[in-house]
C-alpha atoms as a PDB file:
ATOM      1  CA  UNK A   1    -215.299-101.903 111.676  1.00  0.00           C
ATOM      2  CA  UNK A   2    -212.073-101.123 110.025  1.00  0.00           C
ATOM      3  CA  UNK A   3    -210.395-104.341 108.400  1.00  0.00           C
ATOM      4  CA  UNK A   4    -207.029-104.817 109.570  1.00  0.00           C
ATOM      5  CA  UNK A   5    -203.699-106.383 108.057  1.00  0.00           C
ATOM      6  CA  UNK A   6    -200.222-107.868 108.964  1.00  0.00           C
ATOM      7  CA  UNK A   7    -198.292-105.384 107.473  1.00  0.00           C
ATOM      8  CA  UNK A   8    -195.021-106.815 105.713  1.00  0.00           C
ATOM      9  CA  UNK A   9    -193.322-102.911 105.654  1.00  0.00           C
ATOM     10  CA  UNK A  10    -194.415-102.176 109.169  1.00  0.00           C
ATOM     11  CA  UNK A  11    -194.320-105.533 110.949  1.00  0.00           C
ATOM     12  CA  UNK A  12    -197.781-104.987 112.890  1.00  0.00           C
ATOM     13  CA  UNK A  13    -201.510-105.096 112.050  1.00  0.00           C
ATOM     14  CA  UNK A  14    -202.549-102.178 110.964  1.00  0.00           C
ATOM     15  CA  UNK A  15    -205.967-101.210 108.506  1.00  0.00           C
ATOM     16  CA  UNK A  16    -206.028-103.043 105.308  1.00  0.00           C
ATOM     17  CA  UNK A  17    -206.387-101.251 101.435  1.00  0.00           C
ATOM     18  CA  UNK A  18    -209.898-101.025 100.627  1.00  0.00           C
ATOM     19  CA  UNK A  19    -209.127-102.683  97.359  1.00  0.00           C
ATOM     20  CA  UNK A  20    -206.043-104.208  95.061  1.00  0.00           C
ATOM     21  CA  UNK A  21    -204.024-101.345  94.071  1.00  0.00           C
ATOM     22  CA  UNK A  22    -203.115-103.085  91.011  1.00  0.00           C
ATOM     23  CA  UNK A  23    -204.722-105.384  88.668  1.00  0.00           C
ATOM     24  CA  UNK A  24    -204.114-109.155  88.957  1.00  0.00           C
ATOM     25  CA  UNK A  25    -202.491-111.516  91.462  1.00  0.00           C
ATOM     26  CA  UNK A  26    -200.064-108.964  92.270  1.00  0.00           C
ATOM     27  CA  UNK A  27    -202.574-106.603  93.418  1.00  0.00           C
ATOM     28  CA  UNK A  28    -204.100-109.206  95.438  1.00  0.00           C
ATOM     29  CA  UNK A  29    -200.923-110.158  97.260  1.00  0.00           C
ATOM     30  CA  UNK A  30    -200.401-106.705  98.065  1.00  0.00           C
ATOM     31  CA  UNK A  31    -203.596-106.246  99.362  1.00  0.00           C
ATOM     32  CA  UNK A  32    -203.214-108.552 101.593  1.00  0.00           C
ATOM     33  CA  UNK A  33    -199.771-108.240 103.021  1.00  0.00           C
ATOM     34  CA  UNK A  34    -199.362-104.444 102.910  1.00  0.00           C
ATOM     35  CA  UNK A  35    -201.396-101.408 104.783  1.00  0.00           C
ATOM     36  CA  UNK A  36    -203.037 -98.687 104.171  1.00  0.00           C
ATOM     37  CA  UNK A  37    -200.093 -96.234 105.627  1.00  0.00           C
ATOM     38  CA  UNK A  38    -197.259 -98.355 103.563  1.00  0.00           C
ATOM     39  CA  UNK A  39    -199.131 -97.956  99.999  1.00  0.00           C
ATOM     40  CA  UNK A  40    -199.420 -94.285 101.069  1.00  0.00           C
ATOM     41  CA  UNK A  41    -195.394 -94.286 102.077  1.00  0.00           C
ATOM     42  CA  UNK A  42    -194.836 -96.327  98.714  1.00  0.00           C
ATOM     43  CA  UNK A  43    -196.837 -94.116  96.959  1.00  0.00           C
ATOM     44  CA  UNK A  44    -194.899 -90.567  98.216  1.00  0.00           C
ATOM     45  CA  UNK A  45    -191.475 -92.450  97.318  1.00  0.00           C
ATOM     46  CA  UNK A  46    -192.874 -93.749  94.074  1.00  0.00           C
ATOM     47  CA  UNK A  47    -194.070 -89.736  92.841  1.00  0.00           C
ATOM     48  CA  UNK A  48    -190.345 -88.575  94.224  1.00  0.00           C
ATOM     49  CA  UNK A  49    -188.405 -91.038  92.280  1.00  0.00           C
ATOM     50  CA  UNK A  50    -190.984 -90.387  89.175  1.00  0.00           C
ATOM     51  CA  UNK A  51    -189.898 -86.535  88.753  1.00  0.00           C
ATOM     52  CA  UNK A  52    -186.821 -86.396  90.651  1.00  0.00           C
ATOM     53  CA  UNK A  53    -185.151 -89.087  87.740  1.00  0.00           C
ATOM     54  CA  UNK A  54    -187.808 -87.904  85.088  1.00  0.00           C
ATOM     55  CA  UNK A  55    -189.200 -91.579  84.701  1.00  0.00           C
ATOM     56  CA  UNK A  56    -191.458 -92.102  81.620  1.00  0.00           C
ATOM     57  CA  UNK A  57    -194.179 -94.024  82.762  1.00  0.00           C
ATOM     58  CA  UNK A  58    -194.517 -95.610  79.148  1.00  0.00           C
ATOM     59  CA  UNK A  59    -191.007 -96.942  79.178  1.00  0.00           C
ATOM     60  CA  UNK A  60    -191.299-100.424  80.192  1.00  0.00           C
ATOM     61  CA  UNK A  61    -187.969-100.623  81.784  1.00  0.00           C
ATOM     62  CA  UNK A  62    -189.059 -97.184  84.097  1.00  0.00           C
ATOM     63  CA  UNK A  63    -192.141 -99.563  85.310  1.00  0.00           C
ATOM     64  CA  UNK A  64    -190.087-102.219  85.850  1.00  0.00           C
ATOM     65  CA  UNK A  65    -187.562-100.169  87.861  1.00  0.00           C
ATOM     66  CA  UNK A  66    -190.527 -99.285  89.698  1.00  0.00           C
ATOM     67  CA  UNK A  67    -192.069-102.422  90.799  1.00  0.00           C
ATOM     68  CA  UNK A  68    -188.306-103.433  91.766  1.00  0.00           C
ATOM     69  CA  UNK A  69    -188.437-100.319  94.150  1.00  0.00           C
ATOM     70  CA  UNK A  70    -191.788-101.064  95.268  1.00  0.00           C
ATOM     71  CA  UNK A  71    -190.919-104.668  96.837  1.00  0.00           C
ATOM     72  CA  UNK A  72    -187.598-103.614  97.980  1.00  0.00           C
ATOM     73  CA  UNK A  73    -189.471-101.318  99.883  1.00  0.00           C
ATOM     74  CA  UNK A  74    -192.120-103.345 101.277  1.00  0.00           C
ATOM     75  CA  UNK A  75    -189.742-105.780 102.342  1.00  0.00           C
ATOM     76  CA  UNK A  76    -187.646-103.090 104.216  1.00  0.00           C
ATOM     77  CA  UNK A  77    -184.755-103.521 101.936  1.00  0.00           C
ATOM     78  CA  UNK A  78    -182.295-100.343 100.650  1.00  0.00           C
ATOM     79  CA  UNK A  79    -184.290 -98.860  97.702  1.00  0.00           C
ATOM     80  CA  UNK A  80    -183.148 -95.776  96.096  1.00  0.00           C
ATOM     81  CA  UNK A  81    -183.966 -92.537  97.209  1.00  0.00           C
ATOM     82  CA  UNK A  82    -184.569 -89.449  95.250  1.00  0.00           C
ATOM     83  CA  UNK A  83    -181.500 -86.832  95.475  1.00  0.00           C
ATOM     84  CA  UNK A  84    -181.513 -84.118  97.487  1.00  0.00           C
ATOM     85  CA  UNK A  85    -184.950 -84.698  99.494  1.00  0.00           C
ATOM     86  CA  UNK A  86    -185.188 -83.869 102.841  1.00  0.00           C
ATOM     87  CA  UNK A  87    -188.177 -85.730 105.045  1.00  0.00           C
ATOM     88  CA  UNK A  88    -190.191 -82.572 106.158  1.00  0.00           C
ATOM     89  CA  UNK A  89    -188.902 -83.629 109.812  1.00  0.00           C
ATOM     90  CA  UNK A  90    -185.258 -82.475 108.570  1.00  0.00           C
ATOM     91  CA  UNK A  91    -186.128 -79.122 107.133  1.00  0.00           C
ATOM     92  CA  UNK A  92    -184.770 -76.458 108.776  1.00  0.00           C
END
Protein backbone atom coordinates (compact mmCIF):
# COMPACT_ATOMS: atom_id res chain seq x y z
CA UNK A 1 0.00 0.00 0.00
CA UNK A 2 1.17 3.28 -1.27
CA UNK A 3 1.43 6.01 1.61
CA UNK A 4 -0.44 8.97 0.81
CA UNK A 5 -0.11 12.84 1.66
CA UNK A 6 -2.05 16.21 1.83
CA UNK A 7 -0.29 17.85 -0.69
CA UNK A 8 0.32 21.70 0.11
CA UNK A 9 1.20 22.42 -4.00
CA UNK A 10 -1.67 20.32 -5.18
CA UNK A 11 -4.34 20.70 -2.50
CA UNK A 12 -5.35 16.83 -2.46
CA UNK A 13 -3.89 13.57 -1.09
CA UNK A 14 -1.82 12.22 -3.25
CA UNK A 15 1.41 9.43 -2.60
CA UNK A 16 3.88 10.62 -0.13
CA UNK A 17 8.11 10.88 -0.79
CA UNK A 18 9.59 7.74 0.20
CA UNK A 19 12.03 9.69 2.27
CA UNK A 20 13.15 13.53 3.33
CA UNK A 21 14.54 15.03 0.32
CA UNK A 22 16.72 17.07 2.39
CA UNK A 23 18.55 16.69 5.53
CA UNK A 24 17.06 18.04 8.79
CA UNK A 25 13.71 19.45 9.94
CA UNK A 26 13.24 20.94 6.68
CA UNK A 27 13.33 17.75 4.94
CA UNK A 28 10.97 16.38 7.33
CA UNK A 29 8.38 19.11 6.88
CA UNK A 30 8.54 18.61 3.33
CA UNK A 31 8.06 15.17 3.52
CA UNK A 32 5.22 15.47 5.04
CA UNK A 33 3.32 18.26 3.42
CA UNK A 34 4.46 17.81 -0.19
CA UNK A 35 3.98 14.73 -2.86
CA UNK A 36 5.66 12.73 -4.78
CA UNK A 37 4.46 14.56 -8.24
CA UNK A 38 5.24 18.24 -6.61
CA UNK A 39 9.05 17.32 -5.61
CA UNK A 40 9.18 15.94 -9.19
CA UNK A 41 7.47 19.46 -10.58
CA UNK A 42 9.92 21.32 -8.06
CA UNK A 43 12.59 19.39 -9.13
CA UNK A 44 12.09 20.08 -13.28
CA UNK A 45 11.73 23.96 -12.31
CA UNK A 46 14.65 23.78 -9.95
CA UNK A 47 17.21 22.07 -13.04
CA UNK A 48 15.55 24.95 -15.52
CA UNK A 49 16.29 27.83 -13.34
CA UNK A 50 19.87 26.07 -12.48
CA UNK A 51 21.19 26.33 -16.27
CA UNK A 52 18.87 28.69 -17.73
CA UNK A 53 20.50 31.62 -15.03
CA UNK A 54 23.83 29.55 -14.75
CA UNK A 55 23.38 29.18 -10.84
CA UNK A 56 26.54 27.97 -8.99
CA UNK A 57 25.42 25.56 -6.69
CA UNK A 58 28.41 26.54 -4.28
CA UNK A 59 27.33 30.13 -4.06
CA UNK A 60 25.41 30.38 -0.97
CA UNK A 61 23.23 33.13 -2.12
CA UNK A 62 22.28 30.73 -5.54
CA UNK A 63 21.03 28.06 -2.72
CA UNK A 64 19.35 30.45 -0.97
CA UNK A 65 17.59 31.83 -4.07
CA UNK A 66 16.69 28.37 -4.46
CA UNK A 67 15.03 27.35 -1.36
CA UNK A 68 13.12 30.86 -1.73
CA UNK A 69 11.82 29.41 -5.14
CA UNK A 70 11.19 26.15 -3.74
CA UNK A 71 8.50 27.37 -1.01
CA UNK A 72 7.11 29.95 -3.21
CA UNK A 73 6.35 27.18 -5.24
CA UNK A 74 4.95 24.79 -2.92
CA UNK A 75 2.79 27.29 -1.59
CA UNK A 76 1.42 28.17 -5.13
CA UNK A 77 2.89 31.57 -5.03
CA UNK A 78 4.56 33.50 -8.40
CA UNK A 79 8.13 32.05 -8.51
CA UNK A 80 10.33 32.85 -11.34
CA UNK A 81 10.39 31.06 -14.37
CA UNK A 82 13.24 30.30 -16.61
CA UNK A 83 13.22 32.53 -19.97
CA UNK A 84 12.13 31.38 -22.96
CA UNK A 85 10.73 27.77 -21.90
CA UNK A 86 7.88 26.48 -23.38
CA UNK A 87 5.83 23.53 -21.30
CA UNK A 88 6.09 20.63 -23.91
CA UNK A 89 2.12 21.13 -24.15
CA UNK A 90 2.93 24.61 -25.98
CA UNK A 91 5.42 23.41 -28.51
CA UNK A 92 4.41 23.66 -31.76
Amino acid sequence: MTKTVFCRKYQKELEALPFPPLPGKQGQDIQATVSKQAWEDWQALQTRLINEKHLNMLDPEARAYLMEQMQRFFDNQETDQAEGYVPPTQAT
